[in-house]
C-alpha atoms as a PDB file:
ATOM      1  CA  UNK A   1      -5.893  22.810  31.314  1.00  0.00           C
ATOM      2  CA  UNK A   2      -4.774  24.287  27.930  1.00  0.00           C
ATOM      3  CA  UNK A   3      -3.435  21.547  25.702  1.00  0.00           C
ATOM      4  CA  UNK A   4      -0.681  22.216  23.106  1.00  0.00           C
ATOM      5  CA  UNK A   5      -1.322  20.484  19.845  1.00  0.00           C
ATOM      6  CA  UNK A   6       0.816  21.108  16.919  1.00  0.00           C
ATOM      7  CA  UNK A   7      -1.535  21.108  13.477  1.00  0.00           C
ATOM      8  CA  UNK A   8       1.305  21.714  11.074  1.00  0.00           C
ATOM      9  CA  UNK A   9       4.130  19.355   9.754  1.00  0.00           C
ATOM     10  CA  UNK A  10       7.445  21.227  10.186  1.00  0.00           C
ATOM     11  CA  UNK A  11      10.528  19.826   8.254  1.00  0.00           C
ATOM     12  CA  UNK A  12      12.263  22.733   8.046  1.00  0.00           C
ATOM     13  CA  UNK A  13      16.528  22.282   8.885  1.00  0.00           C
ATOM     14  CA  UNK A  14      16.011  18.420   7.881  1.00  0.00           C
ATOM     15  CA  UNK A  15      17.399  16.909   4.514  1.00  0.00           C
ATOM     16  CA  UNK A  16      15.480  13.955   2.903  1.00  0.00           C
ATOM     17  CA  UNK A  17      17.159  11.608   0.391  1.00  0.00           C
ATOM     18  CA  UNK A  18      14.164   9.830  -1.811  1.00  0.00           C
ATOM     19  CA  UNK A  19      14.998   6.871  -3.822  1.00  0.00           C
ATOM     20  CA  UNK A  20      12.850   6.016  -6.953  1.00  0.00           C
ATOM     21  CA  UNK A  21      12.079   9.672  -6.797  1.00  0.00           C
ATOM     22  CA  UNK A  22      11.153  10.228 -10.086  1.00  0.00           C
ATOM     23  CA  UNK A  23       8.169   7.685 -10.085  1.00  0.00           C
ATOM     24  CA  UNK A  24       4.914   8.685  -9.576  1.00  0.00           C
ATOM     25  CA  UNK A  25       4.203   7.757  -5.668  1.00  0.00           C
ATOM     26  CA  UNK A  26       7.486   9.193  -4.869  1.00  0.00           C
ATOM     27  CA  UNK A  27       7.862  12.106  -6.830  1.00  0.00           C
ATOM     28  CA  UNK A  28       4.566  13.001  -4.673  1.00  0.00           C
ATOM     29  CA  UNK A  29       6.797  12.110  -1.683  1.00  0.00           C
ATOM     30  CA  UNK A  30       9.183  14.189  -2.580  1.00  0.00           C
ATOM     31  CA  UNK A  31       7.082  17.356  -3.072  1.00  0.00           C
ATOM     32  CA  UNK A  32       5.028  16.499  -0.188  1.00  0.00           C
ATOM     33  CA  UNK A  33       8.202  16.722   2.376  1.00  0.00           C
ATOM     34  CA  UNK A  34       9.626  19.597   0.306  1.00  0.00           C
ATOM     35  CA  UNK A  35       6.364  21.670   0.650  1.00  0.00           C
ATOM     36  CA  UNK A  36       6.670  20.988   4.958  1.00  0.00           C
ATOM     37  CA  UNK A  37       9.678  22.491   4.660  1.00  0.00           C
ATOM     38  CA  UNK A  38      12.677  20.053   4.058  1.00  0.00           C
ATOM     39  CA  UNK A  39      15.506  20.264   1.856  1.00  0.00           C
ATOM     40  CA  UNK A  40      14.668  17.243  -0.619  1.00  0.00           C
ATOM     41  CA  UNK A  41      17.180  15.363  -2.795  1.00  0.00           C
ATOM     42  CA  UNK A  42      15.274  13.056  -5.639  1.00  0.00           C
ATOM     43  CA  UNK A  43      17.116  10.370  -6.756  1.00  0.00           C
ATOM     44  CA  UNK A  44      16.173   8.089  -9.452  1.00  0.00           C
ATOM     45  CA  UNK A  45      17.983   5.815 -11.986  1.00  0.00           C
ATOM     46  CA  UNK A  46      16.329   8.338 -14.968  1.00  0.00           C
ATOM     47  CA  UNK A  47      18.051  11.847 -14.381  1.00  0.00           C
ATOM     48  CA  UNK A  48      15.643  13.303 -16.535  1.00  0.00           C
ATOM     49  CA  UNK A  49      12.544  12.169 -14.331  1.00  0.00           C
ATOM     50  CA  UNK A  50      14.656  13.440 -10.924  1.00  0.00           C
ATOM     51  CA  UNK A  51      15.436  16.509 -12.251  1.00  0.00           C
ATOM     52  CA  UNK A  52      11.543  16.947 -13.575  1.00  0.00           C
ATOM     53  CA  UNK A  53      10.706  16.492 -10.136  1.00  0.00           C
ATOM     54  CA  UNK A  54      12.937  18.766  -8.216  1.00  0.00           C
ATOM     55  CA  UNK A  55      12.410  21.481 -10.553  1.00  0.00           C
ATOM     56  CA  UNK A  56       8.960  21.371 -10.245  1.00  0.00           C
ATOM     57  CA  UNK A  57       9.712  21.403  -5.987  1.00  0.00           C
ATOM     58  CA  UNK A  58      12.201  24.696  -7.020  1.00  0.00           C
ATOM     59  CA  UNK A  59       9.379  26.289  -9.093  1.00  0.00           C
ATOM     60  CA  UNK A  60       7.151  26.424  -5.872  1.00  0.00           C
ATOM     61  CA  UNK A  61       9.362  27.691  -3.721  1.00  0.00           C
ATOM     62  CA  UNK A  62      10.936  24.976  -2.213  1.00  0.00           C
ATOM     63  CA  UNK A  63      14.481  23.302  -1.841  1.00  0.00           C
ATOM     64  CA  UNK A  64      15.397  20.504  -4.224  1.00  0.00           C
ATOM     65  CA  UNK A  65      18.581  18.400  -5.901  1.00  0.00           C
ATOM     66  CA  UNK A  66      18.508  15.638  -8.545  1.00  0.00           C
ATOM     67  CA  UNK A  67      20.781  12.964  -7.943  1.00  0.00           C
ATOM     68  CA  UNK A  68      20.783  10.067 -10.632  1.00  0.00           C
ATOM     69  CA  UNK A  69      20.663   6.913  -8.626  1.00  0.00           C
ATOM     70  CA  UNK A  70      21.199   2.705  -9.414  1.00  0.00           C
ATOM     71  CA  UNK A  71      19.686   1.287  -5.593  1.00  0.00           C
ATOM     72  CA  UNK A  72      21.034  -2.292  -7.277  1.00  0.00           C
ATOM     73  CA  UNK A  73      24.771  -0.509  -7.441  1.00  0.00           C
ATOM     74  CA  UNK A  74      26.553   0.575  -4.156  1.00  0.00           C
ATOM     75  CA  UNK A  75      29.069   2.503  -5.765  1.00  0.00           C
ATOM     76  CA  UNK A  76      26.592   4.526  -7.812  1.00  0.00           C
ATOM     77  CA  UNK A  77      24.735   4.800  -4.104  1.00  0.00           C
ATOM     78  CA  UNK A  78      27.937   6.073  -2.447  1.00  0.00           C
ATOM     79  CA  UNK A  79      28.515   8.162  -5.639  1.00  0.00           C
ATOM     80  CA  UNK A  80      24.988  10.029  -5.098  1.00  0.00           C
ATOM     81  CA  UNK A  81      25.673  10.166  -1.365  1.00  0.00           C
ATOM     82  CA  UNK A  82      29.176  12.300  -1.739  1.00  0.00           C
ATOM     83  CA  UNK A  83      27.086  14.578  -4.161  1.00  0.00           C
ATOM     84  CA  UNK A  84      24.208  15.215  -1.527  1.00  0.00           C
ATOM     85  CA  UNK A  85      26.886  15.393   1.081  1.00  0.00           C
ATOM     86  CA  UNK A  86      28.731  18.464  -0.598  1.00  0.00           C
ATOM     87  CA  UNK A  87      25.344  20.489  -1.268  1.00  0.00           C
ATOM     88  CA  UNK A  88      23.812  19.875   2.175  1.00  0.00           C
ATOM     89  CA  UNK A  89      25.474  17.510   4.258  1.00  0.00           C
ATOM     90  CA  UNK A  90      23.603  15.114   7.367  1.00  0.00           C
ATOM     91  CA  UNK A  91      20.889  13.564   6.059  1.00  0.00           C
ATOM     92  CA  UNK A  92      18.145  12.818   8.201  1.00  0.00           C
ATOM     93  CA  UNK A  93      15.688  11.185   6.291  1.00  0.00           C
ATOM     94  CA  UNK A  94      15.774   8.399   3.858  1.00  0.00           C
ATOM     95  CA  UNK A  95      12.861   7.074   2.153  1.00  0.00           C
ATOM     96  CA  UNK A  96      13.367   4.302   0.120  1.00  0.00           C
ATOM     97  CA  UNK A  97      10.833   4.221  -2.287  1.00  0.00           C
ATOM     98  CA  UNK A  98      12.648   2.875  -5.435  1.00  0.00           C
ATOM     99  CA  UNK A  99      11.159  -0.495  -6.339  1.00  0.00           C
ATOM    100  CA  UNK A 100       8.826  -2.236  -8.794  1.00  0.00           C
ATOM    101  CA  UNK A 101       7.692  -4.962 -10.889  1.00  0.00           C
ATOM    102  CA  UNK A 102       8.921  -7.152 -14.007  1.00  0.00           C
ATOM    103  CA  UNK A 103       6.559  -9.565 -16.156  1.00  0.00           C
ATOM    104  CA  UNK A 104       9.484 -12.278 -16.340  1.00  0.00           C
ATOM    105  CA  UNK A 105       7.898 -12.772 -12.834  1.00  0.00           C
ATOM    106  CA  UNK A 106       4.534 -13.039 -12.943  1.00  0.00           C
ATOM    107  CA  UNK A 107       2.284 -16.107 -14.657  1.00  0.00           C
ATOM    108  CA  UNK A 108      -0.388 -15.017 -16.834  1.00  0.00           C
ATOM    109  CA  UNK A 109      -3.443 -16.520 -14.706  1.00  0.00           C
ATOM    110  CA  UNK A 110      -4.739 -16.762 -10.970  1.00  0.00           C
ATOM    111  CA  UNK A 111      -4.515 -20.242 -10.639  1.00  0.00           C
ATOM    112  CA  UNK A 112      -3.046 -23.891 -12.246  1.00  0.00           C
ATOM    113  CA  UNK A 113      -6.045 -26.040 -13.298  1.00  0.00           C
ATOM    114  CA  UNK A 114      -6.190 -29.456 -14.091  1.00  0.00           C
ATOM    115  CA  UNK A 115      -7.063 -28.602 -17.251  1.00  0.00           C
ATOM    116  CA  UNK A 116      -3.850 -26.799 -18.248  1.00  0.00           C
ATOM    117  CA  UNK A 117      -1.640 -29.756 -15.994  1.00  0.00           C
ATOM    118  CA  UNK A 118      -3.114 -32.284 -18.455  1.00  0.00           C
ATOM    119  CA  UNK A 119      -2.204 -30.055 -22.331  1.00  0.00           C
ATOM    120  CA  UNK A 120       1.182 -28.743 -19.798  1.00  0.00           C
ATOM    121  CA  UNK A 121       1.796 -33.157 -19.850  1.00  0.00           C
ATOM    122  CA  UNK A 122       0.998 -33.259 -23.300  1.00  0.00           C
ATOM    123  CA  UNK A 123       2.886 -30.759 -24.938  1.00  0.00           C
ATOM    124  CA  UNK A 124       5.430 -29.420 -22.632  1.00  0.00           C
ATOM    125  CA  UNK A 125       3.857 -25.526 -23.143  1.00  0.00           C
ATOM    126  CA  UNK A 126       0.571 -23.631 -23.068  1.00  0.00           C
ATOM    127  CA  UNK A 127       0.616 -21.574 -25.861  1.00  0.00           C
ATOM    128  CA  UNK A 128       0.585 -17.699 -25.076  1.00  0.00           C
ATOM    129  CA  UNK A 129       0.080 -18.966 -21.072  1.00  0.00           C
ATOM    130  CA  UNK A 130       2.589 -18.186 -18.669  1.00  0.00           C
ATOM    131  CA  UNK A 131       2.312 -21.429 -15.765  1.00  0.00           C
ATOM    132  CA  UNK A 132       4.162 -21.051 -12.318  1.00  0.00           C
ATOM    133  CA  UNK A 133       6.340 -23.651 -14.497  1.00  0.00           C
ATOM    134  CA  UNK A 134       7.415 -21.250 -16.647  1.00  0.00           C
ATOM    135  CA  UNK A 135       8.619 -18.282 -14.353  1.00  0.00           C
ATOM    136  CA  UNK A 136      12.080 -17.055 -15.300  1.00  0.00           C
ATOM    137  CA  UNK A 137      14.614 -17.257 -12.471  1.00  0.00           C
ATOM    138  CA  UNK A 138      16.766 -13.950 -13.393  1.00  0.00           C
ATOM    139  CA  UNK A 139      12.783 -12.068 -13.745  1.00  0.00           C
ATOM    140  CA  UNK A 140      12.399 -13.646  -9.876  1.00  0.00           C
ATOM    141  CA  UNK A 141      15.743 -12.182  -8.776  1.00  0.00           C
ATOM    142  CA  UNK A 142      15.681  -8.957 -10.486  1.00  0.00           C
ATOM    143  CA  UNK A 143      12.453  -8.084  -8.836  1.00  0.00           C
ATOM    144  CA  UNK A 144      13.474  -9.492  -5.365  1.00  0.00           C
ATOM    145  CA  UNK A 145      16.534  -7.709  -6.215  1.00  0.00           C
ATOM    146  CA  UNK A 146      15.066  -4.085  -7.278  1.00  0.00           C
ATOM    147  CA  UNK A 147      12.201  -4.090  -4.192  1.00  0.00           C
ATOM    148  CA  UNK A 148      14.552  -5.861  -1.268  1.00  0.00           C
ATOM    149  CA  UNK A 149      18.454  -5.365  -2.313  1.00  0.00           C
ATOM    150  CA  UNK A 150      17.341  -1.529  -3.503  1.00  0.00           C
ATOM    151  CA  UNK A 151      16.178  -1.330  -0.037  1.00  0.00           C
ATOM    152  CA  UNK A 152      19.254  -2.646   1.999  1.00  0.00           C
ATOM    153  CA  UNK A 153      22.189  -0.903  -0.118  1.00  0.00           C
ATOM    154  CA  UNK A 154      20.656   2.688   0.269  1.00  0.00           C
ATOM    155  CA  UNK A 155      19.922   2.071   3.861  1.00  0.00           C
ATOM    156  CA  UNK A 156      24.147   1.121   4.581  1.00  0.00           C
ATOM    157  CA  UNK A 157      24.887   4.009   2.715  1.00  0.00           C
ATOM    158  CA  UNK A 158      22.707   6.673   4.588  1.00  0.00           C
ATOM    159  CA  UNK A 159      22.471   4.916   8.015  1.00  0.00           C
ATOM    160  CA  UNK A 160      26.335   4.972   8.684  1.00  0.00           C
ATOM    161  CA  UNK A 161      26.072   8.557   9.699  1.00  0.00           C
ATOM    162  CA  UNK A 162      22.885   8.774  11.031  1.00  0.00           C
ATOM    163  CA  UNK A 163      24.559   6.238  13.439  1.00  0.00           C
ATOM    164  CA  UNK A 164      25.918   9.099  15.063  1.00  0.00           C
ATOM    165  CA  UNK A 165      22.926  11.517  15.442  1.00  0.00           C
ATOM    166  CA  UNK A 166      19.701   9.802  14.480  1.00  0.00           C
ATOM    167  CA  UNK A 167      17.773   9.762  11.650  1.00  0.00           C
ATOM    168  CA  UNK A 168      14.168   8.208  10.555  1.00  0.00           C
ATOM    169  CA  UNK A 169      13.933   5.562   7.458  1.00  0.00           C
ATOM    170  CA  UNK A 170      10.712   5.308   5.720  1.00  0.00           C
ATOM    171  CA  UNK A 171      10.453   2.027   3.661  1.00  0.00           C
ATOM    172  CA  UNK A 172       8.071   1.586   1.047  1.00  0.00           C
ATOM    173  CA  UNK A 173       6.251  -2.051   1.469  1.00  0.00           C
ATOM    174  CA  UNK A 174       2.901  -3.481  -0.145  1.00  0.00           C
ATOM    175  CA  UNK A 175      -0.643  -4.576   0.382  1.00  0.00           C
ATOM    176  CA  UNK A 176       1.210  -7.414  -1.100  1.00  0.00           C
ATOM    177  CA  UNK A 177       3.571  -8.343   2.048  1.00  0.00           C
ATOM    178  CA  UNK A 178      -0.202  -9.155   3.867  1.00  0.00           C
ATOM    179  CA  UNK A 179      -2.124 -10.816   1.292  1.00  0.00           C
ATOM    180  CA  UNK A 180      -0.421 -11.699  -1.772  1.00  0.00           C
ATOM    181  CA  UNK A 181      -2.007 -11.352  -4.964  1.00  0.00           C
ATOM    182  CA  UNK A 182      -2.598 -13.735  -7.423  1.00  0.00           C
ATOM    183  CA  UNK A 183      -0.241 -13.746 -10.301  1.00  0.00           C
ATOM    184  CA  UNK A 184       2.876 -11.813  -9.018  1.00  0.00           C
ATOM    185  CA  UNK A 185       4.519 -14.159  -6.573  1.00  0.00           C
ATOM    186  CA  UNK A 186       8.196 -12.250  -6.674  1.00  0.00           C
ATOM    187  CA  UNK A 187       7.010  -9.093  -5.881  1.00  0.00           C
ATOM    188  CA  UNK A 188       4.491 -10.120  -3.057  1.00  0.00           C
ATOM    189  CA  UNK A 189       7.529 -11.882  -1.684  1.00  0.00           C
ATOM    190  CA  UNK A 190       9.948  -9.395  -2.511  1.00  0.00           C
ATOM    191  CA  UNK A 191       7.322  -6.606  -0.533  1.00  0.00           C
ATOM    192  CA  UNK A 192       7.094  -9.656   2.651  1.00  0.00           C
ATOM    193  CA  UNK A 193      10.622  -9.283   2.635  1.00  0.00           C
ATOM    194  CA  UNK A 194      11.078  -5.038   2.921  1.00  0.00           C
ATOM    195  CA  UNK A 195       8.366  -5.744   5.436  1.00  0.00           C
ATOM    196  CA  UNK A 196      10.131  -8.333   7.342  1.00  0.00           C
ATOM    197  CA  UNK A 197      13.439  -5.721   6.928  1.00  0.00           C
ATOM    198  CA  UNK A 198      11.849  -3.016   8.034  1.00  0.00           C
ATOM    199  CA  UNK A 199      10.952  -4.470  11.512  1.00  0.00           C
ATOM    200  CA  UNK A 200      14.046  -6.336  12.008  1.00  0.00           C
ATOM    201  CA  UNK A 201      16.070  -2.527  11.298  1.00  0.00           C
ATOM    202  CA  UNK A 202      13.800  -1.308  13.482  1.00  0.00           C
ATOM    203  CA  UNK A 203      15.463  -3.885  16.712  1.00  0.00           C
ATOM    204  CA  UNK A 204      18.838  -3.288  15.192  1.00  0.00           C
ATOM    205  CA  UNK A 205      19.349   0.951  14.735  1.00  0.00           C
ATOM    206  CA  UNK A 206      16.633   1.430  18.107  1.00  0.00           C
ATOM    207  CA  UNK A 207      20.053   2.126  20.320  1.00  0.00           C
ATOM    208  CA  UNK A 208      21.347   4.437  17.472  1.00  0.00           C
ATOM    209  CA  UNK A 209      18.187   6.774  17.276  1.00  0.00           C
ATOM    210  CA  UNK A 210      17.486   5.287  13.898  1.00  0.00           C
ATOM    211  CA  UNK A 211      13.380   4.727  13.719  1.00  0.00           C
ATOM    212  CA  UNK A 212      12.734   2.841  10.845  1.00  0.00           C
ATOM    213  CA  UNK A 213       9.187   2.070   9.729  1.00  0.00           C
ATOM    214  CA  UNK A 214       7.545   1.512   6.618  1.00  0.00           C
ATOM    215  CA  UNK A 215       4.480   2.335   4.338  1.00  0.00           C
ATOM    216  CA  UNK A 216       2.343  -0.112   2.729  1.00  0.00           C
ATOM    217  CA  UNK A 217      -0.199   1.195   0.214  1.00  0.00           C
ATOM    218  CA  UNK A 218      -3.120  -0.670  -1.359  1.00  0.00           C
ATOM    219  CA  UNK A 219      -4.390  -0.332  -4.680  1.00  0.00           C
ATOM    220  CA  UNK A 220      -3.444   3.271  -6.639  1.00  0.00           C
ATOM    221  CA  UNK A 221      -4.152   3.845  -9.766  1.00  0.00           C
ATOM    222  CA  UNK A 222      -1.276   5.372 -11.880  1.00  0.00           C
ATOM    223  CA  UNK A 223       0.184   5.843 -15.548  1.00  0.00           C
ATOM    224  CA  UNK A 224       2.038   2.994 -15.029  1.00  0.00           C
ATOM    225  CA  UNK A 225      -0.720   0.280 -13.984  1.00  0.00           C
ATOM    226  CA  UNK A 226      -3.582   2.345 -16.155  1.00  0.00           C
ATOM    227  CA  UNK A 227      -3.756  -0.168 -19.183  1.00  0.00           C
ATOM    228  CA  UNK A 228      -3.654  -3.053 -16.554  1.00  0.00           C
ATOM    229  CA  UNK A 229      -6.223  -1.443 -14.552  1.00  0.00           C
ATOM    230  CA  UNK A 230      -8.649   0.655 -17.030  1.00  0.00           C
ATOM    231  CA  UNK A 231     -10.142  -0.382 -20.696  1.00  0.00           C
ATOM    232  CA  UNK A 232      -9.535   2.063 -23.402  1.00  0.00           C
ATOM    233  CA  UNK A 233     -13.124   3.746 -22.300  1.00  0.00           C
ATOM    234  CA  UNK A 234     -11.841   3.971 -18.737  1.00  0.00           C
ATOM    235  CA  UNK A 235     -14.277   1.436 -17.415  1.00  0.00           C
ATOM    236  CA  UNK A 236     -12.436  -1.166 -14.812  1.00  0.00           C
ATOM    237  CA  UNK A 237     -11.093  -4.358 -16.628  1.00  0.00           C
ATOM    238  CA  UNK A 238     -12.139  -7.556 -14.289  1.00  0.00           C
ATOM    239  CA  UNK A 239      -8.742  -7.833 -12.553  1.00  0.00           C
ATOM    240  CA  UNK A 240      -9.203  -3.957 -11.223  1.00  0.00           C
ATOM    241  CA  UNK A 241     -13.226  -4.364 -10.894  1.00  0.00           C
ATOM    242  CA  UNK A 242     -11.947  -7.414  -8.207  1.00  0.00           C
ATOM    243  CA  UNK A 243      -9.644  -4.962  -6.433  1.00  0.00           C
ATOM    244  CA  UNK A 244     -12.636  -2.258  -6.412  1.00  0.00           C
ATOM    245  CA  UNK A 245     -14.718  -4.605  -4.826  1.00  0.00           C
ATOM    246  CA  UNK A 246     -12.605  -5.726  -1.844  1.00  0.00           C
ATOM    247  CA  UNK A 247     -11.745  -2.234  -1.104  1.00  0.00           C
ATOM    248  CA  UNK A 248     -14.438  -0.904   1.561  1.00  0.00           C
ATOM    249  CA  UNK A 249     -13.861   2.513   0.351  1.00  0.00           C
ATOM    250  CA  UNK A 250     -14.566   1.698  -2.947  1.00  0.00           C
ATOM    251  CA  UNK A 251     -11.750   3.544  -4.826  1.00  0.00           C
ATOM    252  CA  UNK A 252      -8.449   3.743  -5.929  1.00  0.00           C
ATOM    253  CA  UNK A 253      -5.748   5.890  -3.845  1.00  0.00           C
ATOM    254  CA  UNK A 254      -4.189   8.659  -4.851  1.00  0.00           C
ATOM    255  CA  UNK A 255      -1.093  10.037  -4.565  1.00  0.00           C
ATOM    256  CA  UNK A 256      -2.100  12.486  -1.597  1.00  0.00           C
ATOM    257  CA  UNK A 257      -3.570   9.734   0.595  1.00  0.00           C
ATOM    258  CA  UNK A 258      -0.098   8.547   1.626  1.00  0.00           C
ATOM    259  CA  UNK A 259       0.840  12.305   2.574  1.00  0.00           C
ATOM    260  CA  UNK A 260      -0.478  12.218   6.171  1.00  0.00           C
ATOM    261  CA  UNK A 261       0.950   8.728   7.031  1.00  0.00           C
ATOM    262  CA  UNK A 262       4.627   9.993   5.327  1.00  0.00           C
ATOM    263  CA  UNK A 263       5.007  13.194   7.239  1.00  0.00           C
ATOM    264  CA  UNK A 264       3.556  11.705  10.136  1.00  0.00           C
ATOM    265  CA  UNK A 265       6.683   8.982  10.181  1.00  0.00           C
ATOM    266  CA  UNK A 266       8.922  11.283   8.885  1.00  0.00           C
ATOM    267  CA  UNK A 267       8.165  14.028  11.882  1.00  0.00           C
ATOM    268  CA  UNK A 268       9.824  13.064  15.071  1.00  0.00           C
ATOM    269  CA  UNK A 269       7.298  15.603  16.980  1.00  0.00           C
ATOM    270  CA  UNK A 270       4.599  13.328  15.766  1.00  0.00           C
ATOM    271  CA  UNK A 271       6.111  10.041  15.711  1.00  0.00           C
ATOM    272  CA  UNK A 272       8.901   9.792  18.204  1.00  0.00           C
ATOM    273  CA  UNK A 273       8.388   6.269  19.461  1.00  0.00           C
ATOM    274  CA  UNK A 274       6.742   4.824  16.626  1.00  0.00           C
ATOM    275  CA  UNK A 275       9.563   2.231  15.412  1.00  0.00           C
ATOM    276  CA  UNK A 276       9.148  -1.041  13.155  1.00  0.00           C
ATOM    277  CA  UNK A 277       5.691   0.045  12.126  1.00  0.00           C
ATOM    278  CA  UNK A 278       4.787  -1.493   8.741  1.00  0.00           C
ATOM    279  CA  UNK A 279       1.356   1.009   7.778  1.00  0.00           C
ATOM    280  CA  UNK A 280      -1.385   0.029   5.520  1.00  0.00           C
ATOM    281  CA  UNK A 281      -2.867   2.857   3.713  1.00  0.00           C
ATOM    282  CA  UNK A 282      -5.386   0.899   1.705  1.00  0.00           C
ATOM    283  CA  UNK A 283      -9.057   2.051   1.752  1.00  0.00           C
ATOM    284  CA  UNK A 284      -9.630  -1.110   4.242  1.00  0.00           C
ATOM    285  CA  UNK A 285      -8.310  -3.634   2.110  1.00  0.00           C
ATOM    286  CA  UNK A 286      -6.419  -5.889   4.130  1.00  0.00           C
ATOM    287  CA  UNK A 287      -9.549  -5.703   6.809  1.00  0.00           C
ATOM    288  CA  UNK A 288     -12.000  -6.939   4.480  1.00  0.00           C
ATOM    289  CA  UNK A 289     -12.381 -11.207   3.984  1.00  0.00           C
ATOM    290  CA  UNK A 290     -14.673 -10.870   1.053  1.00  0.00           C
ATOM    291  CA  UNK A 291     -17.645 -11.657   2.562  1.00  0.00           C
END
């Protein structure tokens, strides 16, 4: 018997929407699904980075729109959506990658010792520490806010119409929403939650044709976490040399690694009755206990 099997990703007809587009795991997004073959629309809250980003998709050939973007606003949501809708109409993917971090919520060690309880008793404040104590409500909500809320408002815009014909969602969780890391408790939560979101979706669009799934990458080194990450001589400081060493593969990601597991949700030939998936694309993080 001769067996069939399509090798190549084909987009081509379909219209993505990516949120956050301009950042530097979505902007790869974006080229990715514009290079198998779909019309891609990059939206971001920085015009200048969108529009970076689908030129760059235009200069190779492919089929791109920048579309500034505020996931926290709904009217500036529906606003993009009316612009997308004039230049090429149904959308049929949504990726909603926009999302992020804020130091207001994170504490400035792993752990509380009794140490720090006992000068936290005696004078109110660790100097140049930032305690669990000391965590600024509006940081907590803005970053529950930008990762969960910047999920949810895109997703009523888009999903409306593909309530009539079907469409695939492709949210962008964490390593965070399995094990949460030490020192960022509103984005590990905020990540549980777009997990937790993405599954529930998932039961709620299934009668719609509305698959909804979501990505969770591990650790990836970027512009934006190198000075975290790296020492000026680009040897691993001890927070990214713990990372390395729980990661069986023994690297960072890169951008490309997430390309397979993207197209692969994003493709209904490939992925027709996957729904409510959350994927870890982690170098066998979340497998390994640490011993």
């Amino acid at each position: 018997m001769a067996y069939n099997i399509p090798m190549n990703f084909d987009l081509t007809g379909k219209t993505a929407v990516v949120t956050g587009g301009g950042g530097v795991l979505c902007s790869g997004f974006s080229k990715t699904l514009a290079a198998a073959g779909a019309k891609v629309v990059v939206c971001d809250l920085r015009l200048e980075a969108a529009e970076a980003v689908a030129a760059d998709i235009r200069d190779n050939g492919g089929d791109a729109l920048a579309v500034e973007m505020n996931v926290l606003d709904k009217a500036s949501v529906e606003a993009a959506k009316a612009i997308i809708d004039e230049k090429y109409g149904y959308v049929h993917i949504l990726v909603n990658g926009a999302g992020g971090n804020n130091p207001k919520g994170s504490t400035s060690r792993d752990n509380l010792t009794p140490e720090e309880v006992a000068e936290l008793d005696e004078k109110g404040v660790i100097d140049g520490i930032k305690t669990f104590f000391d965590l600024d409500p509006e940081g907590i909500s803005f970053v529950f806010n930008l990762n969960f809320l910047g999920t949810l408002i895109p997703t009523q815009v888009f999903a409306r119409d593909m309530a009539r014909e079907g469409g695939t969602i492709i949210n962008v969780s964490s390593m965070n929403a399995f094990r949460p890391l030490t020192r960022i408790p509103a984005y590990s939560g905020a990540k549980a939650a777009v997990s937790n979101f993405t599954q529930w979706l998932a039961v709620h669009f299934a009668p719609v044709g509305i698959r909804v799934n979501a990505i969770a990458p591990g650790f990836f080194l970027t512009e934006q976490n190198r000075t975290l990450l790296t020492n000026p001589d680009g040897s691993l400081t001890a927070r990214a040399d713990k990372i390395i060493t729980h990661t069986p593969m023994n690297r960072f990601g890169v951008p490309a690694d997430l390309d397979g597991t993207l197209l692969w949700l994003a493709d209904d030939k490939f992925s027709a009755f996957v729904d409510g998936v959350v994927v870890p694309v982690d170098g066998g993080f979340a497998a390994y206990s640490g011993v």
